[in-house]
N, C-alpha and C. Protein backbone atom coordinates (compact mmCIF):
# COMPACT_ATOMS: atom_id res chain seq x y z
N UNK A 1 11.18 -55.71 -40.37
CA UNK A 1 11.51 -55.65 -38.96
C UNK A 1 11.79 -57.05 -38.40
N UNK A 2 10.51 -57.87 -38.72
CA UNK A 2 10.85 -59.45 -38.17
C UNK A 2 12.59 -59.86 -38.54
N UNK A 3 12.97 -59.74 -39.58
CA UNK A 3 14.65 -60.37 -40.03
C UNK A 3 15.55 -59.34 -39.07
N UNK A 4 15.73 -58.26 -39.03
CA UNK A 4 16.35 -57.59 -37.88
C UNK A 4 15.98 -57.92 -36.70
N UNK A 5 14.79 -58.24 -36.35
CA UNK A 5 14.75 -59.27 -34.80
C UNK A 5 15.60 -60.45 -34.93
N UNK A 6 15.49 -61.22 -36.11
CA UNK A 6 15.59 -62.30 -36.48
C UNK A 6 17.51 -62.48 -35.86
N UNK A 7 18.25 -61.18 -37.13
CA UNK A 7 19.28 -61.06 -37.21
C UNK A 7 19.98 -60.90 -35.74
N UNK A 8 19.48 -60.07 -35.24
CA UNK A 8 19.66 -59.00 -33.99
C UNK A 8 19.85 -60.62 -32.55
N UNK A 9 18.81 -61.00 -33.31
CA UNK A 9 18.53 -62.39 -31.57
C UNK A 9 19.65 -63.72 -32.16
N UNK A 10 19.93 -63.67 -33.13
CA UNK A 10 21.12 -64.87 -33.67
C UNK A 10 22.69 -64.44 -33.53
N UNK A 11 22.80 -62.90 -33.46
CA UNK A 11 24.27 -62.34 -32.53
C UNK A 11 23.75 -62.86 -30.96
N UNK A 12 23.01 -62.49 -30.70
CA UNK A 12 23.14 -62.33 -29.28
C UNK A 12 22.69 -63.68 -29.15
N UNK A 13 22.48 -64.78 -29.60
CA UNK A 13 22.66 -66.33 -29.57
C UNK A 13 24.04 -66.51 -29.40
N UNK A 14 24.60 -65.75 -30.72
CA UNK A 14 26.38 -66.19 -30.79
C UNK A 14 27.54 -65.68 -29.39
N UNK A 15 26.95 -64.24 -28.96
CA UNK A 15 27.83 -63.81 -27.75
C UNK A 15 27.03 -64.96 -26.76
N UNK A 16 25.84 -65.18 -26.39
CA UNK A 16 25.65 -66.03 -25.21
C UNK A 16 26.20 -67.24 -25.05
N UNK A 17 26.45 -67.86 -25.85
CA UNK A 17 27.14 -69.00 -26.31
C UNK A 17 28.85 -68.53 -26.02
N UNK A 18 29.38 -67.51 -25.91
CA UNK A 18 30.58 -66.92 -26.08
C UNK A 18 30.83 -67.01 -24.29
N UNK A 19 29.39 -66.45 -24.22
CA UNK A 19 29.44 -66.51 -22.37
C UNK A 19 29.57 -67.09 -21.68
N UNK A 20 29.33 -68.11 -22.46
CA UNK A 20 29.72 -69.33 -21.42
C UNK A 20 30.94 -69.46 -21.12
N UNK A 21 32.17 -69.04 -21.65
CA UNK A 21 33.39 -69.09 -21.58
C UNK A 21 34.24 -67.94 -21.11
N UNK A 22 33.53 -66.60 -21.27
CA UNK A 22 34.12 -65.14 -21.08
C UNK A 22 33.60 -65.06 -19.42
N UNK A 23 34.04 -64.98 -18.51
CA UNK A 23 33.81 -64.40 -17.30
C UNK A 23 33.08 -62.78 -17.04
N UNK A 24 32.97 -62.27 -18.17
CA UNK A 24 32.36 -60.59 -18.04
C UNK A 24 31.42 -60.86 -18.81
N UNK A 25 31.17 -61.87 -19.81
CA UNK A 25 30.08 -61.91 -20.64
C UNK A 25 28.56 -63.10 -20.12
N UNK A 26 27.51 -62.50 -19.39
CA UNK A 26 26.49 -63.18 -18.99
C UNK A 26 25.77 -64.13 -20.10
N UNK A 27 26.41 -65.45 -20.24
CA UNK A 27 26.20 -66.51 -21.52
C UNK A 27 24.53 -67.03 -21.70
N UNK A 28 23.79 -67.51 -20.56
CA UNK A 28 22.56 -67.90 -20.79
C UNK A 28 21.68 -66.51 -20.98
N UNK A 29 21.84 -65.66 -20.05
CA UNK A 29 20.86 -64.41 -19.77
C UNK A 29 21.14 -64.19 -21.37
N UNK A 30 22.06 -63.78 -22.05
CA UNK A 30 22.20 -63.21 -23.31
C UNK A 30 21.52 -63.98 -24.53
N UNK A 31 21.61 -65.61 -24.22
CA UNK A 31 20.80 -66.28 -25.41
C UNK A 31 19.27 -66.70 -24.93
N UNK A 32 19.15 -66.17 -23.86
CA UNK A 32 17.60 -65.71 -23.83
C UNK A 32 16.99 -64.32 -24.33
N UNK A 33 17.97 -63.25 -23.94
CA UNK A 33 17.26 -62.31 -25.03
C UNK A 33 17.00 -62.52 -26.72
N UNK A 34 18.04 -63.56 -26.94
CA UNK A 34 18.35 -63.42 -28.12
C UNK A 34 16.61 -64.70 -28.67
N UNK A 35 16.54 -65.23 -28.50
CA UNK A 35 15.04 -66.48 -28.15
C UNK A 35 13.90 -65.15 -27.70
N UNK A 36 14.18 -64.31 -26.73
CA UNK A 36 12.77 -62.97 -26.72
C UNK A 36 12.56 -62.10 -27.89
N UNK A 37 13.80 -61.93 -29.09
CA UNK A 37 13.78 -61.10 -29.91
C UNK A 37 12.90 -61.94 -30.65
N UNK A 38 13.74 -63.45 -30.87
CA UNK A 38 12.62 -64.48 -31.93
C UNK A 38 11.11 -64.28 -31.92
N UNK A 39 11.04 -64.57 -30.65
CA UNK A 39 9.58 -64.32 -30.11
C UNK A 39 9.17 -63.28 -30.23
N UNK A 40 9.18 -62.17 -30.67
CA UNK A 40 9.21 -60.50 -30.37
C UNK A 40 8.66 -60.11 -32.25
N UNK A 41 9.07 -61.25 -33.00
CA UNK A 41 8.94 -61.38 -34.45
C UNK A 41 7.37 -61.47 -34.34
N UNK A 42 6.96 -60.92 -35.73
CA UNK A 42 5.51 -61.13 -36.06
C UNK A 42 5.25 -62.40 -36.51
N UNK A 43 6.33 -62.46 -37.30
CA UNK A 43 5.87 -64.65 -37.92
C UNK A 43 5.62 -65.36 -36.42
N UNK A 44 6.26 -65.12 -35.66
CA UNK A 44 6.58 -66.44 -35.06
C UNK A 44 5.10 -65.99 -33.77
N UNK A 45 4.42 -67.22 -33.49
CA UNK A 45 3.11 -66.73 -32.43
C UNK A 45 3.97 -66.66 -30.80
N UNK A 46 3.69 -65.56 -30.02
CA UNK A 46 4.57 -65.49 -28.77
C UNK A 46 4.07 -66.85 -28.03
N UNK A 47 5.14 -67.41 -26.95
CA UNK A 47 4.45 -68.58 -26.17
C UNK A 47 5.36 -68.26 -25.00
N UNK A 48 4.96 -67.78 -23.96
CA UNK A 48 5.25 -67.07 -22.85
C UNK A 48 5.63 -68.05 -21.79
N UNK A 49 4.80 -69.68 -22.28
CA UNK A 49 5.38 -70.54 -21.27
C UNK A 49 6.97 -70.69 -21.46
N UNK A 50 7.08 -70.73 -22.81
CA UNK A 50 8.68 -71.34 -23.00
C UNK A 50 9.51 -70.09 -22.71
N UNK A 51 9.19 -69.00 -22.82
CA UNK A 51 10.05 -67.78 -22.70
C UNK A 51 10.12 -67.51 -21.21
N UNK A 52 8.89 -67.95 -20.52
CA UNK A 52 8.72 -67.89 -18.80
C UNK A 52 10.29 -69.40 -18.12
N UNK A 53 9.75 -70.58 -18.80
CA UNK A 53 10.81 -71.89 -18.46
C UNK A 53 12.19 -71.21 -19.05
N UNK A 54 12.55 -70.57 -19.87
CA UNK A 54 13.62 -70.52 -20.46
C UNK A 54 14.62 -69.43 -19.34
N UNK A 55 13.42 -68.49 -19.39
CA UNK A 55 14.02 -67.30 -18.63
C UNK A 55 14.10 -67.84 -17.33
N UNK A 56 13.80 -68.51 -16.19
CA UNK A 56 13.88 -69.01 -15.16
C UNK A 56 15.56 -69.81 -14.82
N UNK A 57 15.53 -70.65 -16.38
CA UNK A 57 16.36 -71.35 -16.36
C UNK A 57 17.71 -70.68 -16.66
N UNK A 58 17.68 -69.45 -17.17
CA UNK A 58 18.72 -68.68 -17.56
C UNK A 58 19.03 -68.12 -16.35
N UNK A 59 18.09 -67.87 -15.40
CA UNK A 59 18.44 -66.76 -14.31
C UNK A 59 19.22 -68.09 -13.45
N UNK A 60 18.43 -69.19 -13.30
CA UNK A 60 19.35 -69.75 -11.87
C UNK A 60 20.24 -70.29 -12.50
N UNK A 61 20.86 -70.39 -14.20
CA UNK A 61 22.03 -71.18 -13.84
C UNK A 61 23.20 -69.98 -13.91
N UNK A 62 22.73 -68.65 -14.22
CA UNK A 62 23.34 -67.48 -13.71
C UNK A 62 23.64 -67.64 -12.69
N UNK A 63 22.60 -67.68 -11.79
CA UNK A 63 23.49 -67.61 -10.13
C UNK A 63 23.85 -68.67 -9.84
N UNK A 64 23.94 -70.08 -10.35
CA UNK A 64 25.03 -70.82 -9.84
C UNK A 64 26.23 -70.74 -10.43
N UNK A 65 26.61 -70.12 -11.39
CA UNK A 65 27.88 -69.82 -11.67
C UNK A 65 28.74 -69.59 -10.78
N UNK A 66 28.19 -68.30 -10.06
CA UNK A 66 28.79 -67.65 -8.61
C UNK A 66 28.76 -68.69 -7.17
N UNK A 67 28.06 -69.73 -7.23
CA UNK A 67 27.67 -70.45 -6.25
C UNK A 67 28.54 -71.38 -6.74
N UNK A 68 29.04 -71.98 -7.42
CA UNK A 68 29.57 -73.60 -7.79
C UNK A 68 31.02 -73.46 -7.89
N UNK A 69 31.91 -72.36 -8.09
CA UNK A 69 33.05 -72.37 -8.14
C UNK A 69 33.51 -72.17 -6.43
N UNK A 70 32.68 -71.57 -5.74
CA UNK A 70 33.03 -71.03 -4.26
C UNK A 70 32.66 -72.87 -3.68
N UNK A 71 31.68 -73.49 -3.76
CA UNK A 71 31.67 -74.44 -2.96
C UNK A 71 32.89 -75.27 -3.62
N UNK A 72 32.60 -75.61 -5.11
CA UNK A 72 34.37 -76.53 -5.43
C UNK A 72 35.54 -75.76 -4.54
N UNK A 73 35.65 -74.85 -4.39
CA UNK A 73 36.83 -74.53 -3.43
C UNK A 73 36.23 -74.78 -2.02
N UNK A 74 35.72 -74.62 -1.49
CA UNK A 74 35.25 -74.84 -0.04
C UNK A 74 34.99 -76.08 0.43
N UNK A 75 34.95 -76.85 -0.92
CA UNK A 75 34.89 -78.78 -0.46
C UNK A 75 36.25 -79.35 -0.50
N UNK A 76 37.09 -78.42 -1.19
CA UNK A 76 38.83 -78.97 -1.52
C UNK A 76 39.37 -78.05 -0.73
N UNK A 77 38.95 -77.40 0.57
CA UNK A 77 39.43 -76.38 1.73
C UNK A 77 40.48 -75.28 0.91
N UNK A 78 40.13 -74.55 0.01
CA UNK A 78 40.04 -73.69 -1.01
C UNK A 78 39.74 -72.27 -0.01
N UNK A 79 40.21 -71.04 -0.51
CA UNK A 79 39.68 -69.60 -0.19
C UNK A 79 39.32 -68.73 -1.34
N UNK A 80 39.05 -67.66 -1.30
CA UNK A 80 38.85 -67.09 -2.10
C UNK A 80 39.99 -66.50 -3.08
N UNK A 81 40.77 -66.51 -2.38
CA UNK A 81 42.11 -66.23 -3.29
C UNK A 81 42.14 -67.59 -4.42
N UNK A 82 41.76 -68.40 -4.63
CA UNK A 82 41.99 -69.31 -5.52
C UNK A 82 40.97 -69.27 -6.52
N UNK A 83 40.04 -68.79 -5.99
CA UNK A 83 38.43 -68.47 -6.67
C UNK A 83 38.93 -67.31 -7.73
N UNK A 84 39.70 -66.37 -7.25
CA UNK A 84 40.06 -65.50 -7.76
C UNK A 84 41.08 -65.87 -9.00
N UNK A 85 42.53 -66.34 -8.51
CA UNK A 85 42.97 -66.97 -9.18
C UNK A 85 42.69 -67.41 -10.75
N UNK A 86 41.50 -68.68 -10.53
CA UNK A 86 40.65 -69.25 -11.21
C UNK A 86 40.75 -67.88 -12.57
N UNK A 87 39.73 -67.27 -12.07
CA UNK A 87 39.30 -66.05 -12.73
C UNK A 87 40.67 -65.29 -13.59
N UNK A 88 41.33 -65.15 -12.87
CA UNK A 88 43.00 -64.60 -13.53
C UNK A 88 43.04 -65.35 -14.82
N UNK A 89 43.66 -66.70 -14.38
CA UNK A 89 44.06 -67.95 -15.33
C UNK A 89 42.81 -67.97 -16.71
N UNK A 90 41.70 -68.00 -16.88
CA UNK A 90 41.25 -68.00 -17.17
C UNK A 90 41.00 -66.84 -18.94
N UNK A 91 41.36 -65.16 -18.01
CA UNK A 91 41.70 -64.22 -18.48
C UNK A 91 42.90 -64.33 -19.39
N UNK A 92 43.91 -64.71 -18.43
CA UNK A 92 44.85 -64.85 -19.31
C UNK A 92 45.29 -66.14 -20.33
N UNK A 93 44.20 -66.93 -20.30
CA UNK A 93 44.26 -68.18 -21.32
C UNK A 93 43.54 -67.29 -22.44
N UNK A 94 42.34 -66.71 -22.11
CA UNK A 94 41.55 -66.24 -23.63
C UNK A 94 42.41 -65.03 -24.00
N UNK A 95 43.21 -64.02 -23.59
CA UNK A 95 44.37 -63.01 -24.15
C UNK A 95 45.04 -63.27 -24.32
N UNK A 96 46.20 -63.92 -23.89
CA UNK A 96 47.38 -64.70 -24.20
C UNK A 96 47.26 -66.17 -24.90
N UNK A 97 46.84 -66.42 -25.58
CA UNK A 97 46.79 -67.95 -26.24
C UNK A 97 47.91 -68.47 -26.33
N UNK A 98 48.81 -68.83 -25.50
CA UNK A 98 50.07 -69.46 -25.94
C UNK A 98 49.76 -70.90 -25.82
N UNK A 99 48.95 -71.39 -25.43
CA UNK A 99 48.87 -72.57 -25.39
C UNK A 99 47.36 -73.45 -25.97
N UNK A 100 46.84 -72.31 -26.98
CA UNK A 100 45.87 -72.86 -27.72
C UNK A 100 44.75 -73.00 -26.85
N UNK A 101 44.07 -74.20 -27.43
CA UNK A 101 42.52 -74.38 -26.68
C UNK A 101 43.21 -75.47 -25.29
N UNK A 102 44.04 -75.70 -25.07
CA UNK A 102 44.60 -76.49 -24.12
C UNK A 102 44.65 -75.59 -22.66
N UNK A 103 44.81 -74.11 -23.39
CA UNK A 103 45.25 -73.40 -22.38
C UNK A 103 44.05 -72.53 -21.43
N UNK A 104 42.98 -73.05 -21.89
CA UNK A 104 41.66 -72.94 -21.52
C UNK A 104 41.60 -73.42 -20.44
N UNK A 105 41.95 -75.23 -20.37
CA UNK A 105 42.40 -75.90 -18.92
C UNK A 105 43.71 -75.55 -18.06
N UNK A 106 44.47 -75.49 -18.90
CA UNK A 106 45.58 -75.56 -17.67
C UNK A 106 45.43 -73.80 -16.61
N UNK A 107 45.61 -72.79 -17.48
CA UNK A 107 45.62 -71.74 -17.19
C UNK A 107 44.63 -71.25 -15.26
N UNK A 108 43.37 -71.76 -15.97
CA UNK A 108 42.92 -71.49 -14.62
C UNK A 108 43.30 -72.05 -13.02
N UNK A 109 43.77 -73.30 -13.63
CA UNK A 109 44.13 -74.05 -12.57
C UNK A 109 45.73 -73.90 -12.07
N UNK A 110 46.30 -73.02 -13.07
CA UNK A 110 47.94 -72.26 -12.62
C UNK A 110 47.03 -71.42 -11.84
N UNK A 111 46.12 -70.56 -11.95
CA UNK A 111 46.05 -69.14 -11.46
C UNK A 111 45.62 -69.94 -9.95
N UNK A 112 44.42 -70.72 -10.20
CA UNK A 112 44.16 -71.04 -9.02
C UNK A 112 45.06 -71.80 -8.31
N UNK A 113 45.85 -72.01 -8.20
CA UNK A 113 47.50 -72.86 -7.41
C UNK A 113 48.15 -71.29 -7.22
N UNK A 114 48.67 -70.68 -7.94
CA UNK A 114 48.94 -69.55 -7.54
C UNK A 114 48.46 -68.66 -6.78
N UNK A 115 47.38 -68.53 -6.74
CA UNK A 115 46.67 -67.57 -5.64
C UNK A 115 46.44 -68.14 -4.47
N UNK A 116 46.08 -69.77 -4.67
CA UNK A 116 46.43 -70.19 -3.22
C UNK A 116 47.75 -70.27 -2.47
N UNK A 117 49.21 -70.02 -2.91
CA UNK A 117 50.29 -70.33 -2.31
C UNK A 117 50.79 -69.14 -2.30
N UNK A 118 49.80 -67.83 -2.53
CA UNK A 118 49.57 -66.40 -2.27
C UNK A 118 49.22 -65.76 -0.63
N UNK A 119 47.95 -66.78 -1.03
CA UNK A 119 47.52 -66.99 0.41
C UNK A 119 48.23 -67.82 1.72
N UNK A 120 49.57 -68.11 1.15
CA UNK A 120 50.06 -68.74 2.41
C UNK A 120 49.78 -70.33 2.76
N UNK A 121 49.42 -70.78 1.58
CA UNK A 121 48.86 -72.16 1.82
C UNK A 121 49.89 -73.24 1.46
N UNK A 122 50.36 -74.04 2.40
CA UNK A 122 51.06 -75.01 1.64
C UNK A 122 51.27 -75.50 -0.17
N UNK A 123 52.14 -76.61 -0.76
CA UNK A 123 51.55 -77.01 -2.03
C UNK A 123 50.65 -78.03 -1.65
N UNK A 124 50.58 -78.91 -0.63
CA UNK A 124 49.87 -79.84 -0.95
C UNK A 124 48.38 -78.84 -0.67
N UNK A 125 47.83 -78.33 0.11
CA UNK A 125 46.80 -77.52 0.48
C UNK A 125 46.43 -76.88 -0.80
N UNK A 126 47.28 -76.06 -1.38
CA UNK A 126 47.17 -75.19 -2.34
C UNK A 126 46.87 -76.17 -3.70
N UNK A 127 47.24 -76.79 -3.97
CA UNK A 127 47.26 -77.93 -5.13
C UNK A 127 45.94 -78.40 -4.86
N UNK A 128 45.72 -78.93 -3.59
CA UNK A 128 44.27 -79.32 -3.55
C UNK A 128 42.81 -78.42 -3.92
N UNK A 129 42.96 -76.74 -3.36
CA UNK A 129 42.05 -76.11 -3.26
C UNK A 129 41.85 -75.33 -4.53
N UNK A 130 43.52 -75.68 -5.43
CA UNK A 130 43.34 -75.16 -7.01
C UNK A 130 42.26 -76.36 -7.88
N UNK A 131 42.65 -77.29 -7.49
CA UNK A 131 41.74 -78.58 -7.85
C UNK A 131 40.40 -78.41 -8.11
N UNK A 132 39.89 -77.84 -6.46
CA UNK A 132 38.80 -78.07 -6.54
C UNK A 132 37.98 -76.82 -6.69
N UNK A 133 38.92 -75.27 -7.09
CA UNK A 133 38.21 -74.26 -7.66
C UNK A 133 38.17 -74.34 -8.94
N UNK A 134 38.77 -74.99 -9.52
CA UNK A 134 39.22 -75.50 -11.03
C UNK A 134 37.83 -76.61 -11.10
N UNK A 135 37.73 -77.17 -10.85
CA UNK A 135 36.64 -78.30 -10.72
C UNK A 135 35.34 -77.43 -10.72
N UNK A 136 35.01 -76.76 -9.96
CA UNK A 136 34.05 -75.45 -10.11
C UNK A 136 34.01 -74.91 -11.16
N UNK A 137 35.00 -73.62 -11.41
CA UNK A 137 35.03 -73.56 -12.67
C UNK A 137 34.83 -74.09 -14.07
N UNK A 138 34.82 -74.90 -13.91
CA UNK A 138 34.77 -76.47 -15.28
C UNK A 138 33.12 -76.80 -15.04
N UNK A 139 32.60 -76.93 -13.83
CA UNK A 139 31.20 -77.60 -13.70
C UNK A 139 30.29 -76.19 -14.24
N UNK A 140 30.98 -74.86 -13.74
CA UNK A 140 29.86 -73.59 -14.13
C UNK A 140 30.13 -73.35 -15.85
N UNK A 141 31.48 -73.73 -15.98
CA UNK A 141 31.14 -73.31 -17.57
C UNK A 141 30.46 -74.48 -18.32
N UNK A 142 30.58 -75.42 -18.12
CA UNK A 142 29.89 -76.54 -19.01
C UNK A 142 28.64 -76.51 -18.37
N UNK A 143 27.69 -76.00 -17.64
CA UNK A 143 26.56 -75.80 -17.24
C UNK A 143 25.93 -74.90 -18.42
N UNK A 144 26.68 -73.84 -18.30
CA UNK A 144 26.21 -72.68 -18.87
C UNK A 144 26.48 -72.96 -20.59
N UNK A 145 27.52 -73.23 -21.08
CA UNK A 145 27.86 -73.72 -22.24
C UNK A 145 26.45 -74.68 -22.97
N UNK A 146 26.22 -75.82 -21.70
CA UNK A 146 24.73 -76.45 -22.26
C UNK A 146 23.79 -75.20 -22.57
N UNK A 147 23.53 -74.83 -21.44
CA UNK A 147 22.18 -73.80 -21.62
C UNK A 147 22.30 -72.99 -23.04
N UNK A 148 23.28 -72.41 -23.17
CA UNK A 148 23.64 -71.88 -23.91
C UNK A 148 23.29 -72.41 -25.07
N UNK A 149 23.87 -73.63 -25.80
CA UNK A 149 23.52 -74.29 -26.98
C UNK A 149 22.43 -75.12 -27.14
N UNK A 150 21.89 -75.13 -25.97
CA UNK A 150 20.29 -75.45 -25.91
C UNK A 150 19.31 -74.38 -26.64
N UNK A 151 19.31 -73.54 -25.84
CA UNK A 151 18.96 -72.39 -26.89
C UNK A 151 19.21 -71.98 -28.20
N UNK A 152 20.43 -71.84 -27.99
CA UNK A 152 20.68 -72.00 -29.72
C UNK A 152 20.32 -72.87 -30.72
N UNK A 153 20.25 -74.16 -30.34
CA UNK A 153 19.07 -75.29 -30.76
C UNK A 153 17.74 -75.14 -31.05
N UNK A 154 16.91 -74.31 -29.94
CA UNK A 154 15.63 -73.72 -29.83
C UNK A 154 15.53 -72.71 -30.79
N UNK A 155 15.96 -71.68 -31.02
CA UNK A 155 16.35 -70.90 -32.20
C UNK A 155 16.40 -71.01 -32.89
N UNK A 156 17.27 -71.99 -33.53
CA UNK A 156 17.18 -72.29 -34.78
C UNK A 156 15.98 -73.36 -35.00
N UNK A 157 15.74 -74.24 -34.28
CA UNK A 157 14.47 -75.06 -34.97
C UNK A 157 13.31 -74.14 -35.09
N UNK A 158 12.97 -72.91 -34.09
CA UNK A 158 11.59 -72.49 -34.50
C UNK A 158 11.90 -71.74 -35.59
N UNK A 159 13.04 -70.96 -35.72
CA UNK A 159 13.64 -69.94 -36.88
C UNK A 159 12.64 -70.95 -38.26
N UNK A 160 13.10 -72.00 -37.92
CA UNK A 160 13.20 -73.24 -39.34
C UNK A 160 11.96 -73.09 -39.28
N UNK A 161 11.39 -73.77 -38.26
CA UNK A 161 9.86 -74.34 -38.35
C UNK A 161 9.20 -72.98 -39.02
N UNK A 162 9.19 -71.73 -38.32
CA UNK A 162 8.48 -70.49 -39.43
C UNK A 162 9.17 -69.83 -40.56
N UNK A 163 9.84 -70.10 -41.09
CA UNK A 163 10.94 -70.00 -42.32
C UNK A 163 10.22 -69.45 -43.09
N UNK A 164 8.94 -70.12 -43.55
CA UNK A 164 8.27 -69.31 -44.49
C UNK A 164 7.17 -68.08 -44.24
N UNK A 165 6.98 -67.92 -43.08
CA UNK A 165 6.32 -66.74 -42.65
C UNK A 165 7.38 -65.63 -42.35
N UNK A 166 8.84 -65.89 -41.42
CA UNK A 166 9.70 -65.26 -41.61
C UNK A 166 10.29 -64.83 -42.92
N UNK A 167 10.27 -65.51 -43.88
CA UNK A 167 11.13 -65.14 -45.17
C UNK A 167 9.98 -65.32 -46.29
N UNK A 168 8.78 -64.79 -46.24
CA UNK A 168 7.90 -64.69 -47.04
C UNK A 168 8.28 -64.76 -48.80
N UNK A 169 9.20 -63.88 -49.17
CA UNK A 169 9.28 -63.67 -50.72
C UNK A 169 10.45 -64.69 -51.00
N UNK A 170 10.97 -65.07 -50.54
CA UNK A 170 11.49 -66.44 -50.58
C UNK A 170 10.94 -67.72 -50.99
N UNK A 171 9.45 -67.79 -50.64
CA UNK A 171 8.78 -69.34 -50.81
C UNK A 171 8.60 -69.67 -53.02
């Protein structure tokens, strides 16, 4: 059972880590379950502080995701149409790859210029408020991207550190 926890919490390391980049996929919340399964193992002794700090830390940088792209637009006089945008560009960089891992950056920040000059906004206005929902966007995924491979870090060192209680007939 422990190696199917084992197995089971090192996917859901790999999608949380994925999350950080997928807009439908919740990246930290997911590589904390995947760190509760670890813990959830018989080798490994539960420690509720780190699963209590971890989980805390998963939940609020969850909700600044939603919080940090709306103020980058609201400090570069941005609306929600660009927020949105954002979100488009984004979509269509990870389905459409025409432009590789490059298109990771540019993409959101077309959508977000586009949705602002949707909204009726000048280019210089619109250019600005794609800027700075794009700037958002960029600060919530590399937030979450850390958390993300923080954990995955955590994971694998305790994985290591009980290696031999986890993988008993192995030693």
């Amino acid at each position: 059972m422990d190696i199917a926890l084992l197995i089971i919490g090192f996917i859901f390391m790999l999608v949380g880590v994925l999350g950080s980049f997928l807009p439908v996929l919740p990246g930290p919340p997911l590589s904390w379950l995947g760190l509760l399964l670890l813990y959830l193992t018989k080798a490994i002794p539960n420690n509720w502080w780190v699963l209590g700090v971890t989980l805390a830390i998963a939940l609020i940088v969850f909700a600044l995701d939603y919080v940090i792209p709306a103020l980058g637009t609201k400090k570069f006089g941005g609306t929600k149409a660009g927020v949105i945008g954002t979100t488009v560009g984004l979509l269509v960089a990870l389905f459409f790859p025409v432009l590789g891992p490059l298109g990771i950056v540019i993409w959101p920040f077309v959508g977000a210029l586009v949705g602002e000059l949707l909204n009726k906004a000048d280019k210089k206005t619109a250019t600005k408020a794609a800027f700075g929902s794009f700037l958002g966007f960029l600060t919530g995924t590399f937030l979450k991207f850390m958390v993300a491979i923080v954990y995955l870090g955590l994971f694998l060192t305790t994985a290591w550190d009980y290696k031999s209680a986890l993988f008993p007939y192995f030693n």
